[in-house]
Protein backbone atom coordinates (compact mmCIF):
# COMPACT_ATOMS: atom_id res chain seq x y z
CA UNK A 1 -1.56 -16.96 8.88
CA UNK A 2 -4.04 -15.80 11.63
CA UNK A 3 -1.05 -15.69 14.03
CA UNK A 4 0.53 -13.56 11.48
CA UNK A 5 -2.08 -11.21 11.10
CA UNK A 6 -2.43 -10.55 14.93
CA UNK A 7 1.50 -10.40 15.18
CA UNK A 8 1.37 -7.42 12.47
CA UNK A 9 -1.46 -5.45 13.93
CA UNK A 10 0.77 -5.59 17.54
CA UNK A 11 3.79 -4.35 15.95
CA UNK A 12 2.23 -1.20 14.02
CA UNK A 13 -0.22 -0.64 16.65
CA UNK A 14 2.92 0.15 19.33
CA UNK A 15 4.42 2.01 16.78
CA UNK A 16 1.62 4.17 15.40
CA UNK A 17 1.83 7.19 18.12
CA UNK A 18 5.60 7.77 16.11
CA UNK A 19 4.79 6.95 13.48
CA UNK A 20 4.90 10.02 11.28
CA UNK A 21 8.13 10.97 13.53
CA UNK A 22 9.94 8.71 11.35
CA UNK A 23 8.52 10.12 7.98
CA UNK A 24 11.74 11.74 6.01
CA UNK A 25 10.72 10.70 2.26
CA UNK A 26 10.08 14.56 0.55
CA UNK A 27 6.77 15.09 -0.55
CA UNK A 28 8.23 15.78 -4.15
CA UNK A 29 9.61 12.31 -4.13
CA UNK A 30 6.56 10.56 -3.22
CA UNK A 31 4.99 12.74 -6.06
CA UNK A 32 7.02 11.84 -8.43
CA UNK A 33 6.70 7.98 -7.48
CA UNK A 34 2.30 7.69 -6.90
CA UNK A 35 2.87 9.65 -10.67
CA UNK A 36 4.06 6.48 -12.43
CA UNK A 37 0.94 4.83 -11.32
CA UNK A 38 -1.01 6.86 -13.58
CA UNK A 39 -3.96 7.36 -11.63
CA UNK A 40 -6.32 9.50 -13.20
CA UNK A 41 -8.95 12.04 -12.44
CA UNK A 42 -11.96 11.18 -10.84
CA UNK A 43 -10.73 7.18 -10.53
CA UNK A 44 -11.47 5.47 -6.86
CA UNK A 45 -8.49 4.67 -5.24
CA UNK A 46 -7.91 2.31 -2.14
CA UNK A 47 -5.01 3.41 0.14
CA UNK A 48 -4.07 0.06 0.54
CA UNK A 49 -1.69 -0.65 4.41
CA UNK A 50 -2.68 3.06 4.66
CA UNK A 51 -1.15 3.63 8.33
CA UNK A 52 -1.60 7.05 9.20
CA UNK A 53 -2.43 8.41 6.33
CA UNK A 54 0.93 9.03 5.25
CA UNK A 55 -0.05 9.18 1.00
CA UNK A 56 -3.25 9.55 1.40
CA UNK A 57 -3.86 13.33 0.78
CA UNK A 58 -1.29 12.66 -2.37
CA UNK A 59 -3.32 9.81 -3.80
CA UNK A 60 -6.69 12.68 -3.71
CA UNK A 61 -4.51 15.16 -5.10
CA UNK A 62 -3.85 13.06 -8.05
CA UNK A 63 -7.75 11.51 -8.50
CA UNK A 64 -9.46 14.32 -7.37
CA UNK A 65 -11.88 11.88 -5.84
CA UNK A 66 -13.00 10.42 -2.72
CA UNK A 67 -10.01 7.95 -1.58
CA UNK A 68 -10.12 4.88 1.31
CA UNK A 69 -7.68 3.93 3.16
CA UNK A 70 -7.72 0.89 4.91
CA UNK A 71 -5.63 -0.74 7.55
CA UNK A 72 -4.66 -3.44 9.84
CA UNK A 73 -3.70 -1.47 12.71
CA UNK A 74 -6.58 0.02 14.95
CA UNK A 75 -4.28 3.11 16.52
CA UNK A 76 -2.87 3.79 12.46
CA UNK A 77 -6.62 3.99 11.69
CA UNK A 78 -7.41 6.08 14.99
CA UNK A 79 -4.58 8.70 14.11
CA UNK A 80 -5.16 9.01 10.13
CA UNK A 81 -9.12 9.69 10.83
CA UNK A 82 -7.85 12.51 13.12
CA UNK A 83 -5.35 13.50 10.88
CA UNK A 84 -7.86 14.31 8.04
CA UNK A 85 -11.03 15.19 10.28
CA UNK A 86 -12.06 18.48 8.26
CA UNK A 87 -11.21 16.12 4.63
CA UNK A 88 -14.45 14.98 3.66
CA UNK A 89 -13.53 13.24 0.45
CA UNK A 90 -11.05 10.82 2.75
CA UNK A 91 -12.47 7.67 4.90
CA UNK A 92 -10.51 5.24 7.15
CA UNK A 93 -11.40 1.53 7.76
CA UNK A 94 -9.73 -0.48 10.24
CA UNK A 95 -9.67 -4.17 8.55
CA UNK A 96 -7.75 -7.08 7.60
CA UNK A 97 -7.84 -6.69 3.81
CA UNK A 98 -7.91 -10.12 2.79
CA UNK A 99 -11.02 -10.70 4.85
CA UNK A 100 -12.74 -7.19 4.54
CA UNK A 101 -16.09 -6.71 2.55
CA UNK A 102 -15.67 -4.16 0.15
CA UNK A 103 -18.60 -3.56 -1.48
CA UNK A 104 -17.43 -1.20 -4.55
CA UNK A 105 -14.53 -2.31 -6.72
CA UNK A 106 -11.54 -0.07 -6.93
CA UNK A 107 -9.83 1.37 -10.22
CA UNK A 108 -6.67 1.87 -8.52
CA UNK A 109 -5.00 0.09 -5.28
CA UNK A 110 -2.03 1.88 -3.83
CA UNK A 111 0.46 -0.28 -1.69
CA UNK A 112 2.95 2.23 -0.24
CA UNK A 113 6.33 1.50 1.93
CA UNK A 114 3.53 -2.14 2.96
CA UNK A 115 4.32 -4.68 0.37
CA UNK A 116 6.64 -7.18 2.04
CA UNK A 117 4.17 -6.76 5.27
CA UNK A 118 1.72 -9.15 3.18
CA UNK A 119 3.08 -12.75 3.56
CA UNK A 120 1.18 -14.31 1.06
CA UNK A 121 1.07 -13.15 -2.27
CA UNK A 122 -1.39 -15.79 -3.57
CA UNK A 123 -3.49 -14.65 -1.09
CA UNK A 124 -2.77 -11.50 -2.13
CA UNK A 125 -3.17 -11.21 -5.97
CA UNK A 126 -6.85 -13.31 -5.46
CA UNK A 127 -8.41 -10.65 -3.21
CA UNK A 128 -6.99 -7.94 -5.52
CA UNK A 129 -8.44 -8.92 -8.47
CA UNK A 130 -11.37 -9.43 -6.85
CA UNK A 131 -10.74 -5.61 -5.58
CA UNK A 132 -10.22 -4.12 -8.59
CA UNK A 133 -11.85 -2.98 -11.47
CA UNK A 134 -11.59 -4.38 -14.78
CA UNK A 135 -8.55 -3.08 -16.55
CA UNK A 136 -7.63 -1.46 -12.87
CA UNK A 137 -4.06 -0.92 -11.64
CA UNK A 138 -2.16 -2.10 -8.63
CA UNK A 139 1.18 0.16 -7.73
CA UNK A 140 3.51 -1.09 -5.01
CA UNK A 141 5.92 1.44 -4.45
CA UNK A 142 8.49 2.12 -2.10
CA UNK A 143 10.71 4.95 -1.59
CA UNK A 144 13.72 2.79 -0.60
CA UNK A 145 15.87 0.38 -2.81
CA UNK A 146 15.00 -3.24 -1.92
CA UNK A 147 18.67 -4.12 -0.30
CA UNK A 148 17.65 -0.74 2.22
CA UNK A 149 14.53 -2.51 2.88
CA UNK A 150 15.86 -5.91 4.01
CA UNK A 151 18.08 -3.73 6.16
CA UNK A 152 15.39 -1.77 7.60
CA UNK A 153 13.17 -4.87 8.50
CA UNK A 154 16.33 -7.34 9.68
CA UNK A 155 15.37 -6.46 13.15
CA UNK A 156 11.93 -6.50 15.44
CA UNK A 157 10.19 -6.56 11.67
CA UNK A 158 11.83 -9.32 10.24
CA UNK A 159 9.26 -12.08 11.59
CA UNK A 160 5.91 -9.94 10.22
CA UNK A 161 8.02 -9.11 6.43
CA UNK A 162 9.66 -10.95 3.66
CA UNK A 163 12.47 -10.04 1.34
CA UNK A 164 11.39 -8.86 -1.87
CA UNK A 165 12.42 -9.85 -5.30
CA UNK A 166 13.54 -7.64 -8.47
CA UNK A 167 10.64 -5.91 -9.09
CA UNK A 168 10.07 -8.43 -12.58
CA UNK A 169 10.47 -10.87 -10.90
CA UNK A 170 7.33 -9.88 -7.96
CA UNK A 171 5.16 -9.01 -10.72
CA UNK A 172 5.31 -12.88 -12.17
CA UNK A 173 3.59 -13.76 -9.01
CA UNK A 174 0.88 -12.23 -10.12
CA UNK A 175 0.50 -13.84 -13.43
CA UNK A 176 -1.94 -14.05 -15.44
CA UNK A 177 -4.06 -12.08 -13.49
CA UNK A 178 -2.26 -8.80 -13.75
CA UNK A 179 0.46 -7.69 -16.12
CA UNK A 180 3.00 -5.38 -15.41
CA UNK A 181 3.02 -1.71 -17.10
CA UNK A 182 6.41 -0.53 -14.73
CA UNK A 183 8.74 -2.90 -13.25
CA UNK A 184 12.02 -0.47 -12.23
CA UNK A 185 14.00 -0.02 -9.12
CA UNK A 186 16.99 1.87 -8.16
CA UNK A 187 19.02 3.09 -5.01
CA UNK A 188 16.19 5.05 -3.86
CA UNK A 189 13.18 3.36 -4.80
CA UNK A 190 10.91 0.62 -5.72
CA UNK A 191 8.39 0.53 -8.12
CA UNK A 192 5.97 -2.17 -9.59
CA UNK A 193 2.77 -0.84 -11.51
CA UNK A 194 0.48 -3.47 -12.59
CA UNK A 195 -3.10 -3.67 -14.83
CA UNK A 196 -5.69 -6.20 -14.24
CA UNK A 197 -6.53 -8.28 -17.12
């Protein structure tokens, strides 16, 4: 898994510099999908796979609170912290989640367009929980359908990503520690909203 890790952080740190190039998903559509999480006001939310920042300033908008965004990639972490510089309720840390000491639990972790970058799901679902708050959410959401997804990561991204299931199917592996409020997809998106028990 180490081998993994180090192969992931290479990948996104050669891509961060165009990163945001690539961005096309309408700010009214990611809106409209970090909505169905529910996150309320005031809540602490982690920006979970944050790269540059890319839902970050949507996830405040919606808590009204300080958010974190944390991330693999040393160059993601380098551009985000420039790209909100004057924002003093966002901060950046460059770490491997899994391993990372956070010292304050979350109530909401936000896993945008990063899900099938995180091999292990057992691995996963253990370090969220212990993440989380009690009765705390998880939304992994992606504004692509899941067939558009395996497309996109078929090529130099297929050895650091794995196919995703239905989105009922992804939230079993994460039984009995978190049960799923939304479970949807469609041509456009992917959505999977989960509450800690």
């Amino acid at each position: 898994m180490q081998d993994n890790t180090a192969k992931i952080k290479q990948f996104f740190d050669q891509r961060a510099p165009h990163w945001d190039d690539g961005e096309t998903c309408p700010e009214t559509t990611k809106r409209s999908l970090l909505a169905a999480i529910g996150i309320r006001r005031g809540e602490r939310v982690l920006d979970l796979a944050c790269g540059t920042g890319v839902v970050t300033a949507l996830l405040h908008e919606q808590s009204q609170a300080p958010v974190v965004g944390l991330d693999l990639s040393p160059n993601m972490i380098e551009i985000a912290r420039r790209k909100y510089a004057q924002c003093d309720w966002a901060t950046f840390v460059q770490a491997d989640f899994i391993t990372a000491q956070l010292d304050n639990p979350f109530d909401v972790v936000v896993i945008y367009n990063a899900y099938p970058h995180f091999l292990d799901v057992n691995q996963l679902c253990d370090k969220l929980y212990k993440t989380i708050a009690p009765q705390g959410k998880v939304g992994i959401v992606h504004s692509m359908s899941r067939q558009a997804l395996a497309a996109h990561h078929s090529g130099a991204a297929g050895a650091i990503s794995r196919d995703l299931d239905a989105p009922t199917i992804e939230a079993q592996r994460f039984a009995p520690y978190f049960t799923p409020l939304v479970a949807e997809e469609s041509d456009l998106h992917y959505l999977l909203v989960m509450q800690k028990q």
